[in-house]
Structure formats: C-alpha cells, structure tokens
N, C-alpha and C. Protein backbone atom coordinates (compact mmCIF):
# COMPACT_ATOMS: atom_id res chain seq x y z
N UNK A 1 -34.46 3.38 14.51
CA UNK A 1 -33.71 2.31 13.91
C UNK A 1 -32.25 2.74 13.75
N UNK A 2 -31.20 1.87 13.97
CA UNK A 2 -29.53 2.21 14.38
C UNK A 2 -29.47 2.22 12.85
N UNK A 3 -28.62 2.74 12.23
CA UNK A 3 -28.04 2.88 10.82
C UNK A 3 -26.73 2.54 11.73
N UNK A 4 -26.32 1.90 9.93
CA UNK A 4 -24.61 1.28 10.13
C UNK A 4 -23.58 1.97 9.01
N UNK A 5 -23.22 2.46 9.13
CA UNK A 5 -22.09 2.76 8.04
C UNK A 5 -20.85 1.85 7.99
N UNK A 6 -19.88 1.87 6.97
CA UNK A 6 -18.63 1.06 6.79
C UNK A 6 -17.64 2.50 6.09
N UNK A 7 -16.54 2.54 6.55
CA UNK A 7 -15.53 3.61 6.06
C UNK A 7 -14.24 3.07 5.34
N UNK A 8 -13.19 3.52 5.09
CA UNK A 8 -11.80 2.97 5.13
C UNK A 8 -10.60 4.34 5.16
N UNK A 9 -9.58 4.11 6.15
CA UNK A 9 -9.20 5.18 6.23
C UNK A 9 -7.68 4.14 6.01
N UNK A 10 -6.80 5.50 5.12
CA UNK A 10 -5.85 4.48 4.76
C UNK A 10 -4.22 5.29 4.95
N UNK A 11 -2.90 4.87 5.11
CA UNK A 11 -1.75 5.04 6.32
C UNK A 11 -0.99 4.66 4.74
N UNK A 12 -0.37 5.39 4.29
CA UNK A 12 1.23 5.24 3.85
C UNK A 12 2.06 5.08 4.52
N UNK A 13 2.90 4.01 3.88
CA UNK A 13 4.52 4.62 4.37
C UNK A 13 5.15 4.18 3.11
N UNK A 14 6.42 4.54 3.23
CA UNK A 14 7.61 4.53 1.48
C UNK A 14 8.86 3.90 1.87
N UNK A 15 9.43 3.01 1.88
CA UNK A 15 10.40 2.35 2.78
C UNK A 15 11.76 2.53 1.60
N UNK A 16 12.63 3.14 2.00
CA UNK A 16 13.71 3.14 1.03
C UNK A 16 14.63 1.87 0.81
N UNK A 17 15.50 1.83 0.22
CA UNK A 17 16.07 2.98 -1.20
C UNK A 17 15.03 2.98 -2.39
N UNK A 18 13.67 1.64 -2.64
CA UNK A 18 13.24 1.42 -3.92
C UNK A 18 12.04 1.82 -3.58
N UNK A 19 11.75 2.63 -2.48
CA UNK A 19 10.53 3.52 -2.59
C UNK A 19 9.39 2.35 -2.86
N UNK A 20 9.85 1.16 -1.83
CA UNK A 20 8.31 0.36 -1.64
C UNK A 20 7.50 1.00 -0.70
N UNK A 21 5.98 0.44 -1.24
CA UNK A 21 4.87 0.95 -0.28
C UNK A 21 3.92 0.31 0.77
N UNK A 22 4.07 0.32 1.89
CA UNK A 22 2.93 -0.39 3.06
C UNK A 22 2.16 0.48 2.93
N UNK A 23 0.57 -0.19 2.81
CA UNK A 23 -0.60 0.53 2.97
C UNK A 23 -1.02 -0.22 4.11
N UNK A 24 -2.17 0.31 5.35
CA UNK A 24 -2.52 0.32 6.10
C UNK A 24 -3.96 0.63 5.98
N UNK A 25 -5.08 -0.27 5.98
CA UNK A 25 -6.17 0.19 5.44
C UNK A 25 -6.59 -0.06 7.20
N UNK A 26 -7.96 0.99 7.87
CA UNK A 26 -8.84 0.76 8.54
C UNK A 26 -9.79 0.61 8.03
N UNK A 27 -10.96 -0.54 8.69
CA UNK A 27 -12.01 -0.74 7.89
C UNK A 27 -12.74 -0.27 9.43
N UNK A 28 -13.64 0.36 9.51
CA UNK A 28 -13.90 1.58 10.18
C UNK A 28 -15.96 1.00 10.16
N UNK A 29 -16.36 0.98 11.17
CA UNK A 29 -18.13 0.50 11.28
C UNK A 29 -18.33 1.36 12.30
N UNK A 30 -19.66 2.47 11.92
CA UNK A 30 -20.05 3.53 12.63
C UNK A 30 -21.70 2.77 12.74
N UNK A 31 -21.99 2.77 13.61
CA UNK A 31 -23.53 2.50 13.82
C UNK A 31 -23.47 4.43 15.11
N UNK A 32 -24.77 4.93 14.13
CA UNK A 32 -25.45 6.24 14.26
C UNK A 32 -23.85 7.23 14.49
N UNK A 33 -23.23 7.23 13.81
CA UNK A 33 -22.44 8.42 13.86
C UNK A 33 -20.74 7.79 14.67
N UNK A 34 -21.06 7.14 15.40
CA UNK A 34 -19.83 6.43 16.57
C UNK A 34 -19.67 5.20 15.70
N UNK A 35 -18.63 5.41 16.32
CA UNK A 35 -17.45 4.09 16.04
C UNK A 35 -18.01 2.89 16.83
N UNK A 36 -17.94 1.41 16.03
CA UNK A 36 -18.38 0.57 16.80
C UNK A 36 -17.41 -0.71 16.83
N UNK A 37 -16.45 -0.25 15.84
CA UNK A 37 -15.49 -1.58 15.24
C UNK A 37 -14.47 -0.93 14.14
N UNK A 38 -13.60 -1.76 14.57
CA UNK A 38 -12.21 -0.92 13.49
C UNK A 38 -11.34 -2.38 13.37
N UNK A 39 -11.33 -2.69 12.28
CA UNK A 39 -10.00 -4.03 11.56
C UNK A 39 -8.62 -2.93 10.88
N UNK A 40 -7.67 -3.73 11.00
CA UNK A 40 -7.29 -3.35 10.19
C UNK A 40 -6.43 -4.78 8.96
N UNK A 41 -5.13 -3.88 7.93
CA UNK A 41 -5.45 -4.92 7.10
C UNK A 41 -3.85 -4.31 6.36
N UNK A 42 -2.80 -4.66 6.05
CA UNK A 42 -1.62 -4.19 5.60
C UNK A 42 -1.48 -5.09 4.36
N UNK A 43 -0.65 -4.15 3.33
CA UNK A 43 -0.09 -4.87 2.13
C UNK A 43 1.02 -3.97 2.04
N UNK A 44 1.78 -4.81 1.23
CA UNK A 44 2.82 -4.04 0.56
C UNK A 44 3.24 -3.69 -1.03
N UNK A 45 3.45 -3.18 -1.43
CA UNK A 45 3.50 -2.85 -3.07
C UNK A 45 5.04 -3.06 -3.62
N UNK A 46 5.63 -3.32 -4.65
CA UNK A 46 6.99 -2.94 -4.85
C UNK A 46 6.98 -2.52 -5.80
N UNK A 47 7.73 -1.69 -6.71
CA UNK A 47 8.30 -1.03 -7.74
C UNK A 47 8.04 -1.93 -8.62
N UNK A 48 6.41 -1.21 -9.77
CA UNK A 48 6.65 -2.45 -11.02
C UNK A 48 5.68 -2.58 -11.26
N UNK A 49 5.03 -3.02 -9.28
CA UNK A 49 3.46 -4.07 -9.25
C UNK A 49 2.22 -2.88 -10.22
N UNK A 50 1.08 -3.92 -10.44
CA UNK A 50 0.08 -3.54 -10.25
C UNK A 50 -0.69 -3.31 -9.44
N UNK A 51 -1.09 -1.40 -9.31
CA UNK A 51 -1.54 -1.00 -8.27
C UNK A 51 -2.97 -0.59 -8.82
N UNK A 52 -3.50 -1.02 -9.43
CA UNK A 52 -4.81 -0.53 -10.46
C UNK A 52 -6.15 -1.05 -9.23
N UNK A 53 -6.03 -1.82 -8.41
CA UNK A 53 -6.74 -2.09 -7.63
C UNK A 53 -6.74 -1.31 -6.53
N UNK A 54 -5.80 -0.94 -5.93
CA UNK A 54 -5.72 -0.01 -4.46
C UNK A 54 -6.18 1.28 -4.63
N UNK A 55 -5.87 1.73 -3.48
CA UNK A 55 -6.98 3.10 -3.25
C UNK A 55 -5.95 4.10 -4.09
N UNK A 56 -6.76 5.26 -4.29
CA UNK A 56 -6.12 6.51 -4.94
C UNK A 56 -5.05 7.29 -4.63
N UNK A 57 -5.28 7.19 -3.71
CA UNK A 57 -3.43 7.24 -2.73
C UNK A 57 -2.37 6.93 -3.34
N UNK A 58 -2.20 5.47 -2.94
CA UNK A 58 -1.55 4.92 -2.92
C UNK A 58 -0.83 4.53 -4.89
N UNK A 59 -1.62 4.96 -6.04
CA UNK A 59 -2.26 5.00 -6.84
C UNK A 59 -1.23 5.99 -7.37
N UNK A 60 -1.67 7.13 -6.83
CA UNK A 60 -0.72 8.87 -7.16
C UNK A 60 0.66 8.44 -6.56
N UNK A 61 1.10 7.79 -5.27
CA UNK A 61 2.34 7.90 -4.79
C UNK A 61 3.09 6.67 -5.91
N UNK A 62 2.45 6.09 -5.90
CA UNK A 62 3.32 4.76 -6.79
C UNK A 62 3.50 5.47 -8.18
N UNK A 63 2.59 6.36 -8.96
CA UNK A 63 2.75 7.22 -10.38
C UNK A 63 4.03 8.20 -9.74
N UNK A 64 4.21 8.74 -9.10
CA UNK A 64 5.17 9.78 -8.62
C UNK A 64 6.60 9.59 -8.34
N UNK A 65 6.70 8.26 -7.60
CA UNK A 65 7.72 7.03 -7.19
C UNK A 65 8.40 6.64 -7.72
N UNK A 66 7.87 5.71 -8.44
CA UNK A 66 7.90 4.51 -9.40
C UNK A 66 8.75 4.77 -11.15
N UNK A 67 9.47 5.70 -10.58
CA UNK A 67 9.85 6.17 -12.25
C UNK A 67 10.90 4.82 -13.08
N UNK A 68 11.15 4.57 -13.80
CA UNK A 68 11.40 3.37 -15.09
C UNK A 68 13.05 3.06 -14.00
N UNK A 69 13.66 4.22 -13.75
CA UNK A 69 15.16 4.20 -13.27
C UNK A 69 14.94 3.64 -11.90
N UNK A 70 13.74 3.52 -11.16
CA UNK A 70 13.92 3.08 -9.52
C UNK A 70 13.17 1.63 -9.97
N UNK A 71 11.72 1.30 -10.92
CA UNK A 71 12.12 -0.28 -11.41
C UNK A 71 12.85 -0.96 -11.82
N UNK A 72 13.83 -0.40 -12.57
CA UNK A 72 15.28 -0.77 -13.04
C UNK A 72 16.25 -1.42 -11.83
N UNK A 73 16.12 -0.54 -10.79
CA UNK A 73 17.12 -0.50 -9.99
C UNK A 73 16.56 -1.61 -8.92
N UNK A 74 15.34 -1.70 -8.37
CA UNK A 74 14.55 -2.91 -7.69
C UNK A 74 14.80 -4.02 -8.44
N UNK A 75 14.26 -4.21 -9.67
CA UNK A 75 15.09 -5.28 -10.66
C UNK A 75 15.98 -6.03 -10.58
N UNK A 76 16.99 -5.08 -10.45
CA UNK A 76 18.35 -5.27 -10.22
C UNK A 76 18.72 -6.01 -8.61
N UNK A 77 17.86 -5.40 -8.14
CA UNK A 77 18.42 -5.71 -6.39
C UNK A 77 17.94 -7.14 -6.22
N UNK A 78 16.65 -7.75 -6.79
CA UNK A 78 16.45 -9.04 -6.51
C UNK A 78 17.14 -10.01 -7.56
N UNK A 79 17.68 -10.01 -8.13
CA UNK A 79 18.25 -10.14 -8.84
C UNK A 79 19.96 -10.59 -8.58
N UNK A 80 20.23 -9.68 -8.11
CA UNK A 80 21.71 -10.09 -6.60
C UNK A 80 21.26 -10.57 -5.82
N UNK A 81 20.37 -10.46 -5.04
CA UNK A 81 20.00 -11.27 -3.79
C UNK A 81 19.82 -13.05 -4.18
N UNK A 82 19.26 -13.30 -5.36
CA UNK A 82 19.03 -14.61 -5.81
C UNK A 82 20.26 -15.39 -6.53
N UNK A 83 21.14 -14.32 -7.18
CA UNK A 83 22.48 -14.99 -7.10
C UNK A 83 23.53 -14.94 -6.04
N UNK A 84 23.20 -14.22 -5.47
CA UNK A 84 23.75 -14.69 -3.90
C UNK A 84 23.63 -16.12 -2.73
N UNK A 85 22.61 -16.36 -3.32
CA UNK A 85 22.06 -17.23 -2.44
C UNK A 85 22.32 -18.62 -3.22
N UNK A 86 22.71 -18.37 -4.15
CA UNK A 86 22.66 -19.85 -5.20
C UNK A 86 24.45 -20.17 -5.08
C-alpha cells in the first residue's frame, strides 16, 4: 500500500530599507519516499503585521527585524506616499 506524506519547505527573503518579508512556502507530497507534487504559495509581511500565524522562521526573523525604530520608520513611509498622492 503507497503511503502519502505532505511537507512544507519554506524561502525567506528581507527586502530593504523596512526589512519587509516574502515567504515562499513549498507544499511538498511524497507518496513512498519521492516526490510526487510540489505547489507553491508567497506572502508578504510588513513591519508591525501579525506574524503569530506563520512558520517559525519567519516568526524569529520578524522578532530580530522588526525593532519599534524600523515600525516607526515604515509608518512613516506610507504615510508620505498617501500624502503624496492626495
């Protein structure tokens, strides 16, 4: 009988200056050991969000990141952009 497994293997990146985050999740299906199927699936995070849902990764980099002076400063940036535009 084939057994199926399901995995997730997951891709940082940190996009400057406000140290936002793209995650890159593979969702990964092994039937008996091999690969049989791979999705994948992108989000992005910004300085602030709630990351209490995403993987542990992503979790530690946003605690490490994310200090009060770089939400401040993201804050700030949308913030000009919307009186710019008005």
């Amino acid at each position: 009988m084939a057994s199926f497994t399901e995995r997730q293997e997951h891709q940082l990146e940190v996009i400057p200056p406000y140290s936002i985050i793209q995650c890159r999740r593979a969702d990964i299906i092994e039937k008996d050991g091999k690969q049989v199927g791979k999705t994948y699936h992108r989000h992005v995070r910004t300085p602030g969000e709630d990351v209490s849902d995403d993987c542990e990764e992503l979790q530690a980099v946003a605690a490490a990141l994310w200090t009060p002076e770089v939400i401040a400063a993201y804050e700030a940036s949308k913030v000009s952009v919307v009186s710019e535009q008005d």
